[in-house]
PDB file of N, CA and C in Angstrom:
ATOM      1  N   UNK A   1       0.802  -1.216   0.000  1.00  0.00           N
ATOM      2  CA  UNK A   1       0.000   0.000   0.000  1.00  0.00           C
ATOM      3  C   UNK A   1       0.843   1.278   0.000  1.00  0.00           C
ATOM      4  N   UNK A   2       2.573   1.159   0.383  1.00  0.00           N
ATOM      5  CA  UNK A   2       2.968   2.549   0.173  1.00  0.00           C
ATOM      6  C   UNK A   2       3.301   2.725  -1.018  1.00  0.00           C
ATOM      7  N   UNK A   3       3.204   1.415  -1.968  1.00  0.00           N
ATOM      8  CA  UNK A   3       3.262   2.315  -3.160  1.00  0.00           C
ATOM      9  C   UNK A   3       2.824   3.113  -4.101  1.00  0.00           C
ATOM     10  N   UNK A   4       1.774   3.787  -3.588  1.00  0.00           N
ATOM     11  CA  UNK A   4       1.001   5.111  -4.169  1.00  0.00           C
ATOM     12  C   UNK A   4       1.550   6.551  -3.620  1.00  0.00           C
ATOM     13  N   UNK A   5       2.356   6.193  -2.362  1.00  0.00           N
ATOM     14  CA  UNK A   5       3.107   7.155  -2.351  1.00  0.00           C
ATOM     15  C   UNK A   5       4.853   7.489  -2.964  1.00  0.00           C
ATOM     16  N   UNK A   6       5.318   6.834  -3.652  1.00  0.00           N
ATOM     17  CA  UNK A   6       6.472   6.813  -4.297  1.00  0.00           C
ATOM     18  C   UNK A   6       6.456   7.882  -5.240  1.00  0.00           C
ATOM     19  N   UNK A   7       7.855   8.564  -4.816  1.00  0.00           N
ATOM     20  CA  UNK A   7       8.454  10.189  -5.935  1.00  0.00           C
ATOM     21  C   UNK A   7       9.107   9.431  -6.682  1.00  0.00           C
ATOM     22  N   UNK A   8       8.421   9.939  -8.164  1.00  0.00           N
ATOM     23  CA  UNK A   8       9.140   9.363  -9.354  1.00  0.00           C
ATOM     24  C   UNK A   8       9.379  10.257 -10.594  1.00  0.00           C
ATOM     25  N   UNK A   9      10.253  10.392 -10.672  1.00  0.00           N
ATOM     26  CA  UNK A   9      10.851  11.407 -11.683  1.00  0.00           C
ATOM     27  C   UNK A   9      10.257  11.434 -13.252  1.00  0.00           C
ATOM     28  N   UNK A  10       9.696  12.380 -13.697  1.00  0.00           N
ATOM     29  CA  UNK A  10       8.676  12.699 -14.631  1.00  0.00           C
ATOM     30  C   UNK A  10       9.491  13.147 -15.722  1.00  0.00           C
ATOM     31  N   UNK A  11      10.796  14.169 -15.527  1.00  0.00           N
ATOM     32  CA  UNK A  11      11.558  15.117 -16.248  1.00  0.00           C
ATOM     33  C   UNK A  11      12.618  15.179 -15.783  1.00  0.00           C
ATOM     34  N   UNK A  12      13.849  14.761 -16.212  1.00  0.00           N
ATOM     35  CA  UNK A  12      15.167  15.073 -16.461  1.00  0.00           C
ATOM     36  C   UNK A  12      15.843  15.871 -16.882  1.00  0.00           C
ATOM     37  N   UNK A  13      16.895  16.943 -16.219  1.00  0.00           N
ATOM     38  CA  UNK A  13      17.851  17.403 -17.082  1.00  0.00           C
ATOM     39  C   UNK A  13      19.440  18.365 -16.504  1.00  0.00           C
ATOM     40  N   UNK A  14      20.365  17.175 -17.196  1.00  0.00           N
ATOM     41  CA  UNK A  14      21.420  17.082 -16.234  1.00  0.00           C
ATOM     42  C   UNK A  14      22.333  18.327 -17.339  1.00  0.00           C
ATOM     43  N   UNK A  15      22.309  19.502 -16.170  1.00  0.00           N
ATOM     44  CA  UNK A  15      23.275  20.221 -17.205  1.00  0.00           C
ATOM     45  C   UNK A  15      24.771  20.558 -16.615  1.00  0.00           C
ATOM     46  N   UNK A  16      25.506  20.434 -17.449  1.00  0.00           N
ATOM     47  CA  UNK A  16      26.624  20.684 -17.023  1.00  0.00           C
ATOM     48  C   UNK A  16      27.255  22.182 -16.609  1.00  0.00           C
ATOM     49  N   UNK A  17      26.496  22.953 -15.723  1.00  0.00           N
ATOM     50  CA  UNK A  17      26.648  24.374 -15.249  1.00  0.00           C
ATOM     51  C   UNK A  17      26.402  24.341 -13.746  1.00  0.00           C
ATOM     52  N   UNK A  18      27.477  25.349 -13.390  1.00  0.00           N
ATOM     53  CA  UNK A  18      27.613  24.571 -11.942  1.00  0.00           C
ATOM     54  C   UNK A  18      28.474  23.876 -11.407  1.00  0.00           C
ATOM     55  N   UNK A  19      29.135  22.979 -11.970  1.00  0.00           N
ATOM     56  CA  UNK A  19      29.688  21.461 -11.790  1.00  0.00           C
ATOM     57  C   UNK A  19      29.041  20.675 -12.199  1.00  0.00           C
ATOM     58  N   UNK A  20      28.186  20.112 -11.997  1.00  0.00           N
ATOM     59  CA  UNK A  20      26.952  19.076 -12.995  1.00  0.00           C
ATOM     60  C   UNK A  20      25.353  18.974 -12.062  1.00  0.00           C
ATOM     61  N   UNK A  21      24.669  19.843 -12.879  1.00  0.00           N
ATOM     62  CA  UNK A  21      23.802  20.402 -12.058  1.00  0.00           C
ATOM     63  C   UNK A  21      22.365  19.689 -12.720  1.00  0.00           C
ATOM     64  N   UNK A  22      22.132  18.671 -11.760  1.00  0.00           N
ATOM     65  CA  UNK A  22      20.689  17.592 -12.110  1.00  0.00           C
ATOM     66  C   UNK A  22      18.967  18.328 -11.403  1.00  0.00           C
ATOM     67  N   UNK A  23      18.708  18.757 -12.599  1.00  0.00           N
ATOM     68  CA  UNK A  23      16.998  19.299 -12.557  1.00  0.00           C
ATOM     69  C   UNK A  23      16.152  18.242 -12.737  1.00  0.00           C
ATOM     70  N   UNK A  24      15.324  18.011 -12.012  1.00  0.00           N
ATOM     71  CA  UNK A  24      14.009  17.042 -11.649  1.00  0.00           C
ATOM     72  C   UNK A  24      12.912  17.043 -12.006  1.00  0.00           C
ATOM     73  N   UNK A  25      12.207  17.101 -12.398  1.00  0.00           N
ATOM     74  CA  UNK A  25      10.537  17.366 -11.926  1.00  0.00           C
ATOM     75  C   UNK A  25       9.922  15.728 -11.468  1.00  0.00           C
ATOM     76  N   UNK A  26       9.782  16.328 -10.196  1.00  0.00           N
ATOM     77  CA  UNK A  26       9.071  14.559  -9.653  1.00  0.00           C
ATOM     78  C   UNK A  26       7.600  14.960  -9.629  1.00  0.00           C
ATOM     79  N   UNK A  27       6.560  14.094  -9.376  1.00  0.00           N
ATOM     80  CA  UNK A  27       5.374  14.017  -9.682  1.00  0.00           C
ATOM     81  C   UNK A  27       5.237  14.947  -8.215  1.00  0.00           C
ATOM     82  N   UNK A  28       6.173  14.850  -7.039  1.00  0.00           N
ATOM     83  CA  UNK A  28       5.580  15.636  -5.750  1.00  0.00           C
ATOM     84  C   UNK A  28       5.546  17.100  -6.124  1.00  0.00           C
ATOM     85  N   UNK A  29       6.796  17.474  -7.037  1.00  0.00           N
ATOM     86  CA  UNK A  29       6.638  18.647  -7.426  1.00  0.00           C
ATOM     87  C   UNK A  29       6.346  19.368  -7.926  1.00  0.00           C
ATOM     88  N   UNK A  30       5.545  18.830  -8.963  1.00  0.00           N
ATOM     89  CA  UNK A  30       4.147  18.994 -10.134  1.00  0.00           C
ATOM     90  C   UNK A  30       2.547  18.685  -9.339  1.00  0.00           C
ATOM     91  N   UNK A  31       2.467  17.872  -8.735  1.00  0.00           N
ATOM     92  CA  UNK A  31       1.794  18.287  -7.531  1.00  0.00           C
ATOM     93  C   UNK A  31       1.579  19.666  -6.379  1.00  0.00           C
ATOM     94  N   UNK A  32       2.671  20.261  -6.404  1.00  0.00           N
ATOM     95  CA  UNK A  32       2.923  21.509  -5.195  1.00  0.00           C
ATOM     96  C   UNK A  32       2.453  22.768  -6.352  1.00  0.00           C
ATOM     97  N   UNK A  33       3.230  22.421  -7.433  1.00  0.00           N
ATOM     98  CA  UNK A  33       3.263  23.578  -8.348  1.00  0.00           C
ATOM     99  C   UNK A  33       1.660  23.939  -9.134  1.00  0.00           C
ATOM    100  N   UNK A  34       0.620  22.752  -9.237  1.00  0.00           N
ATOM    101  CA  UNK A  34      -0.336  22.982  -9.667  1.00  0.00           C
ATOM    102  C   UNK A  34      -1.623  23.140  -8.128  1.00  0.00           C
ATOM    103  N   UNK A  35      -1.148  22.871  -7.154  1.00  0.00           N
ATOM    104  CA  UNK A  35      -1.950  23.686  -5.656  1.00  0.00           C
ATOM    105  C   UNK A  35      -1.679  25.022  -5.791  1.00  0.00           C
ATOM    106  N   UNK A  36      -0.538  24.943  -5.574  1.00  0.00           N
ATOM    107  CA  UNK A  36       0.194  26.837  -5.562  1.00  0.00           C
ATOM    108  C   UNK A  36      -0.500  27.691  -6.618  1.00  0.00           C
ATOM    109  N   UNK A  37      -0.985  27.190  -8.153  1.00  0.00           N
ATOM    110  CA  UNK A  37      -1.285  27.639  -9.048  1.00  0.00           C
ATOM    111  C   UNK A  37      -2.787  28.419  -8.887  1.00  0.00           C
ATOM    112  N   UNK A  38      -3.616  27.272  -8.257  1.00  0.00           N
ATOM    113  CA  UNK A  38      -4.768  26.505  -8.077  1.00  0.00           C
ATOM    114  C   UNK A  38      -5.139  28.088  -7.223  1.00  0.00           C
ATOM    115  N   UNK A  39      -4.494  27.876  -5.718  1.00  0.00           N
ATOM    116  CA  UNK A  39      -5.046  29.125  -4.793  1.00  0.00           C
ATOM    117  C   UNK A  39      -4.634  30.252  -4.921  1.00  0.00           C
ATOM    118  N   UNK A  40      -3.519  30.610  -6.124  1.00  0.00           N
ATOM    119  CA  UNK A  40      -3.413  32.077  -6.525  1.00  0.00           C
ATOM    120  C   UNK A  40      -4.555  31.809  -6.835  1.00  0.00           C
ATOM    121  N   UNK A  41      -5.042  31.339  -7.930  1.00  0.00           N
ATOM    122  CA  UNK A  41      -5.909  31.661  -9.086  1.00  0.00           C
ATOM    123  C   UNK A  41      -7.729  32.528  -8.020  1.00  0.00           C
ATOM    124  N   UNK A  42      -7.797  31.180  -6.878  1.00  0.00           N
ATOM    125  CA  UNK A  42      -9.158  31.212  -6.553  1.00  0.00           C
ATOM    126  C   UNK A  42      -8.730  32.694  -5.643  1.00  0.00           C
ATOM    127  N   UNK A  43      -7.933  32.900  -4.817  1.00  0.00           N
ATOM    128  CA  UNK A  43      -7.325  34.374  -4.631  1.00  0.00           C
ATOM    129  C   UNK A  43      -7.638  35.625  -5.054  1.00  0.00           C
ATOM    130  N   UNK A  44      -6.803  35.456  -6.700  1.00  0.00           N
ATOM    131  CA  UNK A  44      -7.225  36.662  -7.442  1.00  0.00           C
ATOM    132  C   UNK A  44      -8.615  36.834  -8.094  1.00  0.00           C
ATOM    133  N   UNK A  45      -9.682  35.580  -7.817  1.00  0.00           N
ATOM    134  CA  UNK A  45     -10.912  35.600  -8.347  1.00  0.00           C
ATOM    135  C   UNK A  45     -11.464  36.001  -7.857  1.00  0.00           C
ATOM    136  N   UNK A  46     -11.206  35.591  -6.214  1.00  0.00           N
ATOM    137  CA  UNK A  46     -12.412  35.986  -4.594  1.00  0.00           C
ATOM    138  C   UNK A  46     -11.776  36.996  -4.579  1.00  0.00           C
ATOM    139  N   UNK A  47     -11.126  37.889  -4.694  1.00  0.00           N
ATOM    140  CA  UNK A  47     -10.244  39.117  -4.395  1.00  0.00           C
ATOM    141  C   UNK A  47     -11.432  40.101  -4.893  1.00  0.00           C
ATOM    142  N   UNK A  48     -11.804  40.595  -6.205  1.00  0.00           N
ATOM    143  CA  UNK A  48     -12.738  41.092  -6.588  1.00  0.00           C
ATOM    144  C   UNK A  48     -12.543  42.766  -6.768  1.00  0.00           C
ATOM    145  N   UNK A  49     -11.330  42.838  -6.373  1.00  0.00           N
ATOM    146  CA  UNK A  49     -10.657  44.504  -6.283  1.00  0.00           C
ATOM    147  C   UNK A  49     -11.583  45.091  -5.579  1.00  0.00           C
ATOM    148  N   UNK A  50     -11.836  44.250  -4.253  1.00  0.00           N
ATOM    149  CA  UNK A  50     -12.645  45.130  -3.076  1.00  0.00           C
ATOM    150  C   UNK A  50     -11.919  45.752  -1.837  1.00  0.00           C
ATOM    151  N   UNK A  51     -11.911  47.060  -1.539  1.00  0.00           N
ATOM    152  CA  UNK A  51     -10.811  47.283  -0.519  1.00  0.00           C
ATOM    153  C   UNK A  51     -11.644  47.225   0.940  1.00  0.00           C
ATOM    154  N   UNK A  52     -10.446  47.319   1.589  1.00  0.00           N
ATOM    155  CA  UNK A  52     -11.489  46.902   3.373  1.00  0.00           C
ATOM    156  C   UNK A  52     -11.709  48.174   3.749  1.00  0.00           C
ATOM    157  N   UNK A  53     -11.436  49.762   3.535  1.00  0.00           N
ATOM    158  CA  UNK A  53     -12.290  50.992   3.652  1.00  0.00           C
ATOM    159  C   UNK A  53     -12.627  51.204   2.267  1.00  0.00           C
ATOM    160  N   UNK A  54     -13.938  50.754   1.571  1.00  0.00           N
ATOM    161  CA  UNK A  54     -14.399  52.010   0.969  1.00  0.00           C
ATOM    162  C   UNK A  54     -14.396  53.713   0.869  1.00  0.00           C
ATOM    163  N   UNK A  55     -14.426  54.128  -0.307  1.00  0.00           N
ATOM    164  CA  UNK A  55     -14.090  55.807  -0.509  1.00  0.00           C
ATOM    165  C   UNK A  55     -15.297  55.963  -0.824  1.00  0.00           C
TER     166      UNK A  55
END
């Protein structure tokens, strides 16, 4: 059963800058990046350009 939780690498890319500098994208982090996306979005929707004193 823990294997539905296993990080598994989606995207590769090993560049040689740096010393040898290995970029990832694991499924945890395509996960974080589309939440993060997710509650800007509902944020700037519920936001509504309402200020807390009215003029």
């Amino acid at each position: 059963p823990l294997d539905q939780f296993e990080v598994t690498s989606l995207l590769g890319l090993n560049a040689p800058i740096f010393g040898y500098l290995n970029l990832t994208l694991t499924n945890l982090a395509l996960y974080s990046v589309l939440v993060l996306f997710l509650v800007v979005a509902i944020h700037y929707l519920g936001n509504n350009d309402s200020k807390l004193v009215p003029y």
